[in-house]
Protein backbone atom coordinates (compact mmCIF):
# COMPACT_ATOMS: atom_id res chain seq x y z
CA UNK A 1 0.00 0.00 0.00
CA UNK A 2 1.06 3.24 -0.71
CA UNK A 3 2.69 5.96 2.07
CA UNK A 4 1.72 9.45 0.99
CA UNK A 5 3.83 12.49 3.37
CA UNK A 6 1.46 15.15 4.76
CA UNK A 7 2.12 18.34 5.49
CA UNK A 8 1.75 20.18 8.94
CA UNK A 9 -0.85 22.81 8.40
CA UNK A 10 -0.99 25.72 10.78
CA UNK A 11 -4.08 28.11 11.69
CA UNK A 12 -3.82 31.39 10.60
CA UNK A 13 -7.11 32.69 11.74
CA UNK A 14 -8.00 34.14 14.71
CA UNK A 15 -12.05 33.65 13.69
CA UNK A 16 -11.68 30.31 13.50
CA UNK A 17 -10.22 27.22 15.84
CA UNK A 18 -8.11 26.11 12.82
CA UNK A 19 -7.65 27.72 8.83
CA UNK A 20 -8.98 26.04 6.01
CA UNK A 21 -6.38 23.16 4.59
CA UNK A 22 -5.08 23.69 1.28
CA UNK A 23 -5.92 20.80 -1.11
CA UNK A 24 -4.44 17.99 -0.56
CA UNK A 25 -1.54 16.37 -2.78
CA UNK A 26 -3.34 14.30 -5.66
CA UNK A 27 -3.12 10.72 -4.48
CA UNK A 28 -3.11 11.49 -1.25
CA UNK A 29 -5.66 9.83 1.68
CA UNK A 30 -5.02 13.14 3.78
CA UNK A 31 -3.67 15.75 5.37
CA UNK A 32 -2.96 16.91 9.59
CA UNK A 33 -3.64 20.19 10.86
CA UNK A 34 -2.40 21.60 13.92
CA UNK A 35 -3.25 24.63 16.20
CA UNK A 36 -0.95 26.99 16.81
CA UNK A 37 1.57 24.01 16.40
CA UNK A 38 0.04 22.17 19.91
CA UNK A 39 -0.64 19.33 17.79
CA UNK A 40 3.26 18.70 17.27
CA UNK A 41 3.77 16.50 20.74
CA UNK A 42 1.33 14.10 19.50
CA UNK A 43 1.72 13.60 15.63
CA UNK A 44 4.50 14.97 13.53
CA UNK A 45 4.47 16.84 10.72
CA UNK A 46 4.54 14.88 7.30
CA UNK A 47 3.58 11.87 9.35
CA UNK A 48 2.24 9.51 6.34
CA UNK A 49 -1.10 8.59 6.25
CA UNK A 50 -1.75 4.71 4.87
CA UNK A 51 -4.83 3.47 3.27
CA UNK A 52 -5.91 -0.11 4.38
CA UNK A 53 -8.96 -0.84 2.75
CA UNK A 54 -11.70 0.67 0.26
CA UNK A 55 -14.35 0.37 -1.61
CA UNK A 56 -16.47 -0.13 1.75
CA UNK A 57 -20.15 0.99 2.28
CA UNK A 58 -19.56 2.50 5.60
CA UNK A 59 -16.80 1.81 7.83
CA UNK A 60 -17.61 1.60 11.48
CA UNK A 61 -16.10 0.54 14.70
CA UNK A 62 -12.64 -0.37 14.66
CA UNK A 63 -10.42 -1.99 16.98
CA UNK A 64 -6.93 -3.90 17.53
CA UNK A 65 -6.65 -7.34 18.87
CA UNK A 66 -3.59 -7.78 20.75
CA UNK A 67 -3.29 -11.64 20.86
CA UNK A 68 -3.36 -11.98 17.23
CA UNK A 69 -2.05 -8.87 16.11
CA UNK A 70 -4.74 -7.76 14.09
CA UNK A 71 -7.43 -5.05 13.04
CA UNK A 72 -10.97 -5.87 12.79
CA UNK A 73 -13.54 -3.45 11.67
CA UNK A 74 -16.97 -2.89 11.25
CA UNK A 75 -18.90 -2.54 7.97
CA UNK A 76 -22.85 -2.65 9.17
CA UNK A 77 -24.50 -1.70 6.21
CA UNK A 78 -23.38 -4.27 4.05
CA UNK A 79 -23.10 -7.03 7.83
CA UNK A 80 -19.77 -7.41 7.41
CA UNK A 81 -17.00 -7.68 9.83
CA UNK A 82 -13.01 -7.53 8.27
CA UNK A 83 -9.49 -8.23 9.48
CA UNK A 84 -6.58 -6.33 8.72
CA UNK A 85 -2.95 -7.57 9.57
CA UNK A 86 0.35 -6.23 8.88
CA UNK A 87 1.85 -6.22 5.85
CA UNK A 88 -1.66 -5.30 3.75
CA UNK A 89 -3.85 -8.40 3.94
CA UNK A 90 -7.62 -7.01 4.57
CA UNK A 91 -10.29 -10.18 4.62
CA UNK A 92 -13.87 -10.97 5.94
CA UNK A 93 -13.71 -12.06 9.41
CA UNK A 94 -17.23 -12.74 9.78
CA UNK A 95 -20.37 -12.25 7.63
CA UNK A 96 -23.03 -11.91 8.60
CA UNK A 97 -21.66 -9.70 11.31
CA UNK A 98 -24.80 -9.17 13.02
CA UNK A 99 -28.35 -10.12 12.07
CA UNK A 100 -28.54 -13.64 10.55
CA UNK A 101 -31.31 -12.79 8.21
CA UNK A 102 -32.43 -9.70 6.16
CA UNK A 103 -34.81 -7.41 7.39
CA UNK A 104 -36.15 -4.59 5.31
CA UNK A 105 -37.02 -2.91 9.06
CA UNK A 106 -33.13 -2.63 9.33
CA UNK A 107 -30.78 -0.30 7.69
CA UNK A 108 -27.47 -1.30 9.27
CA UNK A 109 -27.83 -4.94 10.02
CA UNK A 110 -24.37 -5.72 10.83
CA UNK A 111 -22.34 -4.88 13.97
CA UNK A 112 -21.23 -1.74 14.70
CA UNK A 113 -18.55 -0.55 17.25
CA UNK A 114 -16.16 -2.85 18.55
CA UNK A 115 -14.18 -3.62 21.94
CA UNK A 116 -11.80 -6.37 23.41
CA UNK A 117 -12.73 -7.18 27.21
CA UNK A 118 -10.42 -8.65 30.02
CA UNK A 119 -10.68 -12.05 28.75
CA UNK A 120 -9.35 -11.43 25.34
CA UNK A 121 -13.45 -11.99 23.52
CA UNK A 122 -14.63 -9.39 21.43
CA UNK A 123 -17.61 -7.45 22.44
CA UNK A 124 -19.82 -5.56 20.05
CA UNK A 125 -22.67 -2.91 19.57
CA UNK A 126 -24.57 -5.22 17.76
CA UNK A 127 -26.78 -3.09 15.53
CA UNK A 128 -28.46 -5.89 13.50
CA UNK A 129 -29.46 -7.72 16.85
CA UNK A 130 -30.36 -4.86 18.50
CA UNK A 131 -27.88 -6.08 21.22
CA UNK A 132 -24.74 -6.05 23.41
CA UNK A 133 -22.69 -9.59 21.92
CA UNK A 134 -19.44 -11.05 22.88
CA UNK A 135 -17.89 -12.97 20.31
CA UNK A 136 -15.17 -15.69 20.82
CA UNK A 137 -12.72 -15.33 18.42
CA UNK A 138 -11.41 -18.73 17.51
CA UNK A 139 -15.21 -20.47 17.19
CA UNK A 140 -16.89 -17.04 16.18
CA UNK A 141 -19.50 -17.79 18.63
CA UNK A 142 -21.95 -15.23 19.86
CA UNK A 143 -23.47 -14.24 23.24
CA UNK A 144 -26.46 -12.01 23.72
CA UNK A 145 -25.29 -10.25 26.38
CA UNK A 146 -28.45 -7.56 27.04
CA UNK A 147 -30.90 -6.40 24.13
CA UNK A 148 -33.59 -4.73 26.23
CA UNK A 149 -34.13 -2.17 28.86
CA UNK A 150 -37.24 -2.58 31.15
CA UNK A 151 -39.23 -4.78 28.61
CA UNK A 152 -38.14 -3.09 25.25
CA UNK A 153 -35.99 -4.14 22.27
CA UNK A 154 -32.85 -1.66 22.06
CA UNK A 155 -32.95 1.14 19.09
CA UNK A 156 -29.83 -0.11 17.59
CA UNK A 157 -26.82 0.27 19.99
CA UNK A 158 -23.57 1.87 18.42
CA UNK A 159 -21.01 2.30 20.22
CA UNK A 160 -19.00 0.86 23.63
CA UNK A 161 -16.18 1.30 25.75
CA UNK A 162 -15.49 -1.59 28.81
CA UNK A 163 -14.42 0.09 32.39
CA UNK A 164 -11.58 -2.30 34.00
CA UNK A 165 -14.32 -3.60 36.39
CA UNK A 166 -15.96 -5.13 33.48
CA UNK A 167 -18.94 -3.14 33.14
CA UNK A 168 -19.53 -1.85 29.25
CA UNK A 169 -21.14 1.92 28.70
CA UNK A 170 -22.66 1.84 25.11
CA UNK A 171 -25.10 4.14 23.21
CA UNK A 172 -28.31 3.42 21.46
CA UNK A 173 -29.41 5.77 18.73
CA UNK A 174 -32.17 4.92 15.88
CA UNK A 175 -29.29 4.71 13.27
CA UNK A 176 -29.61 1.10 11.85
CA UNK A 177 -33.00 1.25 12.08
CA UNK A 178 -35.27 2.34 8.40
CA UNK A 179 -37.38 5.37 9.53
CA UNK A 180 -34.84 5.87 12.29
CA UNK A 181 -37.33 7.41 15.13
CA UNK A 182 -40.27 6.83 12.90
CA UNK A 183 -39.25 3.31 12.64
CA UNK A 184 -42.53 1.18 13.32
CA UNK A 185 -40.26 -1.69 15.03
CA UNK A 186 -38.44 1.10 17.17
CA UNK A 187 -39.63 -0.26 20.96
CA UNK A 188 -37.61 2.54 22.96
CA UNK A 189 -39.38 6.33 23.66
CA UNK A 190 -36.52 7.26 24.08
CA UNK A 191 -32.20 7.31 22.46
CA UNK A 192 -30.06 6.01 25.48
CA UNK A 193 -26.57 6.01 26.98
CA UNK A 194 -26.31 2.92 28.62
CA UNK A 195 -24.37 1.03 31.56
CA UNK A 196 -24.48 -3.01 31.46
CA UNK A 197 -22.54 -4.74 34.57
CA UNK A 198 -21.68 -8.05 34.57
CA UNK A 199 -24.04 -9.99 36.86
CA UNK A 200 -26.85 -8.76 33.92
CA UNK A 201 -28.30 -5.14 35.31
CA UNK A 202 -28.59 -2.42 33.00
CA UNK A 203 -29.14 0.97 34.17
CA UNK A 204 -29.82 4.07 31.45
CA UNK A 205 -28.06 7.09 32.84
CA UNK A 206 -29.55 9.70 30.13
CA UNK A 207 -32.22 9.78 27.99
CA UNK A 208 -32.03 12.92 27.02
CA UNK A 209 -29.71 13.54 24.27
CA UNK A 210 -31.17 13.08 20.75
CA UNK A 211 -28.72 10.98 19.20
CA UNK A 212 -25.96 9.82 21.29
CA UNK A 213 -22.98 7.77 19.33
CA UNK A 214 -19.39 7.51 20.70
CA UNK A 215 -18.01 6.94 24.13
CA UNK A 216 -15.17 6.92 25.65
CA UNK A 217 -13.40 6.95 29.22
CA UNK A 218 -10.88 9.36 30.79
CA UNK A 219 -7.70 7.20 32.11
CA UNK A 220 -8.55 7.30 35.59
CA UNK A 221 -12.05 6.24 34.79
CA UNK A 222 -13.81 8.98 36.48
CA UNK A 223 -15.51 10.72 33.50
CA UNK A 224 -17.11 9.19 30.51
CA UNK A 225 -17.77 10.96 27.44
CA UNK A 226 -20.61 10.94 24.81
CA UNK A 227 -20.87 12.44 21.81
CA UNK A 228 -24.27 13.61 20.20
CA UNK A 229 -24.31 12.95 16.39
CA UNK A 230 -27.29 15.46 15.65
CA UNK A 231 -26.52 18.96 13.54
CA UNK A 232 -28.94 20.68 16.12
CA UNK A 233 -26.82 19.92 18.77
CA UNK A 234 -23.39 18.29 17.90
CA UNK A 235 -21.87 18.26 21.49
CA UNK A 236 -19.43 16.15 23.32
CA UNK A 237 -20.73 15.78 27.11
CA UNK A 238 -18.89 14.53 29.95
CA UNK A 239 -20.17 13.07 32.84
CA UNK A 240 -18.52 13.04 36.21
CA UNK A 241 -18.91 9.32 37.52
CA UNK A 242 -18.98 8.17 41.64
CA UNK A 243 -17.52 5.54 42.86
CA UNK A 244 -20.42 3.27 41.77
CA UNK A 245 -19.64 4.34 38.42
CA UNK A 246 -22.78 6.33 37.77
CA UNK A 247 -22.60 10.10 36.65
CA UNK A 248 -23.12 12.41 39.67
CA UNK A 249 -23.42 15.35 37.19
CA UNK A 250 -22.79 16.18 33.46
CA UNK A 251 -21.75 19.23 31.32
CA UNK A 252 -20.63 19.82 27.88
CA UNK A 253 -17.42 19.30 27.23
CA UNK A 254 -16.64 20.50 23.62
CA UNK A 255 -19.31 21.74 21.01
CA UNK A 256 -18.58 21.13 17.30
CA UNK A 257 -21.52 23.85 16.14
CA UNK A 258 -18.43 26.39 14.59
CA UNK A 259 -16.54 23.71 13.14
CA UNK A 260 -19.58 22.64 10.48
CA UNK A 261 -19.14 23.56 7.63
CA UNK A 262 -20.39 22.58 4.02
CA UNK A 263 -16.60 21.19 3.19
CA UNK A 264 -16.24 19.90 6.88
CA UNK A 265 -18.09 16.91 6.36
CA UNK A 266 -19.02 14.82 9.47
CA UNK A 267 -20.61 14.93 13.45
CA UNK A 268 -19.01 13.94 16.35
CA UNK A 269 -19.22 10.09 16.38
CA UNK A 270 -16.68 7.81 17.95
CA UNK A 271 -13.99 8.20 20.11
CA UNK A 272 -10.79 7.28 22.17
CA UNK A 273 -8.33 8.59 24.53
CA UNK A 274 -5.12 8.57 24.73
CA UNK A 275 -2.48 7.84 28.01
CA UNK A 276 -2.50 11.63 28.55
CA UNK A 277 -6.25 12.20 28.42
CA UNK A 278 -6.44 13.62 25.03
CA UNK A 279 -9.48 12.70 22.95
CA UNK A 280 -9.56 11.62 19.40
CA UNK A 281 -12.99 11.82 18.11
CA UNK A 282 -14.32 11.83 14.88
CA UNK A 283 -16.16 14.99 14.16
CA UNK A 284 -16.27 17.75 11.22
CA UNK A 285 -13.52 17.78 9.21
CA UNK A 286 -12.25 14.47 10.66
CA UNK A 287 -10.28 13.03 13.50
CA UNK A 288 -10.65 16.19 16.37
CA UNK A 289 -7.55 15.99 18.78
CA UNK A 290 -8.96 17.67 21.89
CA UNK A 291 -7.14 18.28 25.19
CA UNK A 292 -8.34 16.88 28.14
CA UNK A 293 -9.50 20.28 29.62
CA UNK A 294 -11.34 20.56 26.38
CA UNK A 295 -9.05 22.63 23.94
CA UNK A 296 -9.17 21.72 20.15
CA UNK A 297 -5.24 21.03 19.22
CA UNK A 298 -5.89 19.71 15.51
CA UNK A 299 -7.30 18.19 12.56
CA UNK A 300 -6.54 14.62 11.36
CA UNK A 301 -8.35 15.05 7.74
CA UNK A 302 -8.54 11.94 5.23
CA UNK A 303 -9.37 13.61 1.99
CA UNK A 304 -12.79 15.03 3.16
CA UNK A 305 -14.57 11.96 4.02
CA UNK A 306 -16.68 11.74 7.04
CA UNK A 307 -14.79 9.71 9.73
CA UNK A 308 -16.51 7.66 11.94
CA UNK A 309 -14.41 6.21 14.51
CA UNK A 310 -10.66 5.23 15.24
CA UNK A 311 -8.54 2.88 17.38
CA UNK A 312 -5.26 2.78 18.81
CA UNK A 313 -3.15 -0.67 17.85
CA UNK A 314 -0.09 -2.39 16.59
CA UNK A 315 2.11 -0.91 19.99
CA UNK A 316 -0.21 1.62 20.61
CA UNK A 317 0.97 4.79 19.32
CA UNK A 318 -0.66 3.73 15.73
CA UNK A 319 -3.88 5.43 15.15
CA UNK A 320 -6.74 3.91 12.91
CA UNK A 321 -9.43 5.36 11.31
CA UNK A 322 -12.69 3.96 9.91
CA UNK A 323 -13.40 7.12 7.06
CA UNK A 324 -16.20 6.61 5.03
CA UNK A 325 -15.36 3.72 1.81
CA UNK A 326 -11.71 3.79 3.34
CA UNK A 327 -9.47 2.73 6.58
CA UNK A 328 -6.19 4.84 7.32
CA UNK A 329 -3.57 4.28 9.65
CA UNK A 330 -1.48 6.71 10.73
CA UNK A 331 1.67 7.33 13.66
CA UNK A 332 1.35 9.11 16.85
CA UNK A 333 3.73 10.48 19.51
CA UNK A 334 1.36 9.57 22.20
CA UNK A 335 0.00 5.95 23.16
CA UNK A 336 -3.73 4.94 23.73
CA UNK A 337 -4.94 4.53 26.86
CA UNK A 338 -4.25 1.13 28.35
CA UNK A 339 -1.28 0.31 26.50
CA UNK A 340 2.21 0.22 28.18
C-alpha cells in the first residue's frame, strides 16, 4: 500500500479554531492540521497517512486485537465484519456480522462498534441484533449479552467502551434502524446512553440527548464521554462518575456547532483517549484531537470523508481510522490509553 507524506498545516485565523487546509496532494488519503503548532507532541508533521482498505459501504467501529495482532472493523450496512494484519492483507472475518437474516425494518444490520474485554473476547454494539454480543474469536460464537431495557428491544446500539471492572457503557441511537425514530419496530421512547454490569443489570443514565454515538473513558475512569451525532446539537458531554460508576453530574465538554461547515463533512461520532487524556474523536472535518481540559489542538483530515471512529493498535501509538469507503492508519507520539 502506498505511504503518501502530509504536510503540517498551521491556523492562521483568529475567527476560527483552525484555517482552512489547502488541497491535498493528488493521491493522497489526507492531510494533519495543527493549532498553533500544539498538535506537534502528538503527531508529527509529514507523518504519512496509509490506506488499508476501500471500496467499503460504511466503515464503522474499529479496533486492535492484541493476541493476534490484528485489526478488525466494522462494515454494518453491508453485515460485514473484516481483518486487517500487517503487511496489507484485509479479509472478511465474519459475515453476517450481526443479524442472521435480512430485514427490510433494518438499515445497518451488521455490527457496529467494537471492543476487546479482560478475557481477550470481542464485544460488540450489535446493531443488526439490536444487542450487546461477545464474540469468541477462535469459534466465532456469539453471546447475547443484554438487548432490552425494562421490557423493550434496544434502538440499535452503536457504540461501547469496557471500564476495567468489566462493566460496558454503550449508546443506542435509531441509526440502523429504516425510519430511524419513525421506525414502526423502534420499541424505545426514548435514544439512550447505557451502563451493562456483569451480573446482567442495565441501568440508562440519560435519555435525554437526541442521538448519542461515541463513548469513551478518561484514564482514571472517572468521566465518561458521549458524543451527540445530531446537527442541532453536535456536542461532546462529559459526565462526572462516583464511585459506583454512575454520573453524579454532566456538562458539555466540547461543542462542534463552529466547526460545520459545508466542506467539513461529518458529526461527532466515535472516540478514544489517549495515556495523557487527550481525545480523538471523529467529528467535522475528521479526527478532532482535543485536550483533556477541552481545547481543540488539531485536525486529522482523510481527503474530506466523514470519519466515523478510530482505534489505537499495533504498539499503541498507531492510530486507525474507519473514514467513510476507506481505513487509514497513521503514527502518533502519544499511546492509547491502556497500552504500556
Amino acid at each position: 500500500m502506498p505511504l503518501i507524506s502530509r504536510r503540517m498545516l498551521l491556523a492562521a485565523s483568529a475567527a476560527l479554531p483552525f484555517a482552512a487546509a489547502a488541497a491535498p496532494v493528488p493521491g493522497s488519503y489526507g492531510s494533519v492540521r495543527g493549532v498553533r503548532q500544539a498538535l506537534d507532541p502528538i503527531v508529527a508533521p509529514d507523518t504519512p497517512i496509509e490506506q488499508l482498505a476501500w471500496d467499503l459501504r460504511w466503515s464503522e467501529g474499529p479496533v486492535w486485537v492484541k493476541n493476534g495482532g490484528y485489526l478488525l472493523f466494522s462494515d454494518p450496512q453491508a453485515n460485514t465484519m473484516y481483518r486487517w494484519t500487517p503487511g496489507g492483507k484485509t479479509e472478511v472475518f465474519m459475515q453476517p456480522s450481526g443479524l442472521e437474516k435480512p430485514d427490510p425494518a433494518l438499515r445497518e444490520p451488521g455490527s457496529n462498534g467494537l471492543a476487546i474485554d479482560a478475557s481477550g473476547a470481542l464485544v460488540m454494539a450489535d446493531s443488526g441484533n439490536r444487542a450487546l454480543a461477545r464474540v469468541d474469536l477462535a469459534s466465532k460464537t456469539k453471546q447475547i449479552l443484554v438487548d432490552r431495557f425494562e421490557g423493550k428491544r434496544f434502538n440499535s446500539p452503536n457504540d461501547l467502551v469496557i471500564a476495567k471492572a468489566g462493566a460496558i457503557y454503550f449508546t443506542d441511537p435509531p441509526f440502523g434502524l429504516e425510519g430511524l425514530d419513525a421506525s414502526p419496530v423502534k420499541e424505545m421512547p426514548f435514544c439512550g446512553v447505557y451502563r451493562w454490569t456483569p451480573d446482567g443489570n442495565v441501568t440508562a443514565i440519560d435519555k435525554a440527548l437526541s442521538r448519542p454515538n461515541g463513548v469513551a473513558l478518561s484514564p482514571d475512569e472517572s468521566i465518561l464521554y458521549v458524543s451527540n451525532c445530531d446537527k442541532a446539537k453536535p456536542v461532546i458531554v462529559a459526565y462526572a462518575l462516583g464511585p459506583d460508576g454512575l454520573p453524579q453530574s454532566s456538562s458539555v465538554f466540547f461543542d462542534t456547532t463552529p466547526l460545520i461547515t459545508p466542506e467539513r463533512k461529518g458529526l461527532p461520532d466515535g472516540m478514544k483517549i489517549d495515556t495523557d487524556g487527550n481525545l480523538f474523536m471523529a467529528g467535522p472535518g475528521g479526527i478532532l484531537v482535543l485536550s483533556k481540559e477541552g481545547k481543540l489542538l488539531g485536525v486529522i483530515n482523510t481527503t474530506g470523508r466523514p470519519s466515523s471512529n478510530c482505534a489505537f493498535g499495533e504498539d499503541g501509538s498507531t492510530l486507525f481510522i474507519t473514514s467513510g469507503d476507506i481505513v487509514v492508519k497513521l503514527r502518533l507520539k502519544t499511546k492509547g490509553e491502556g497500552w504500556a
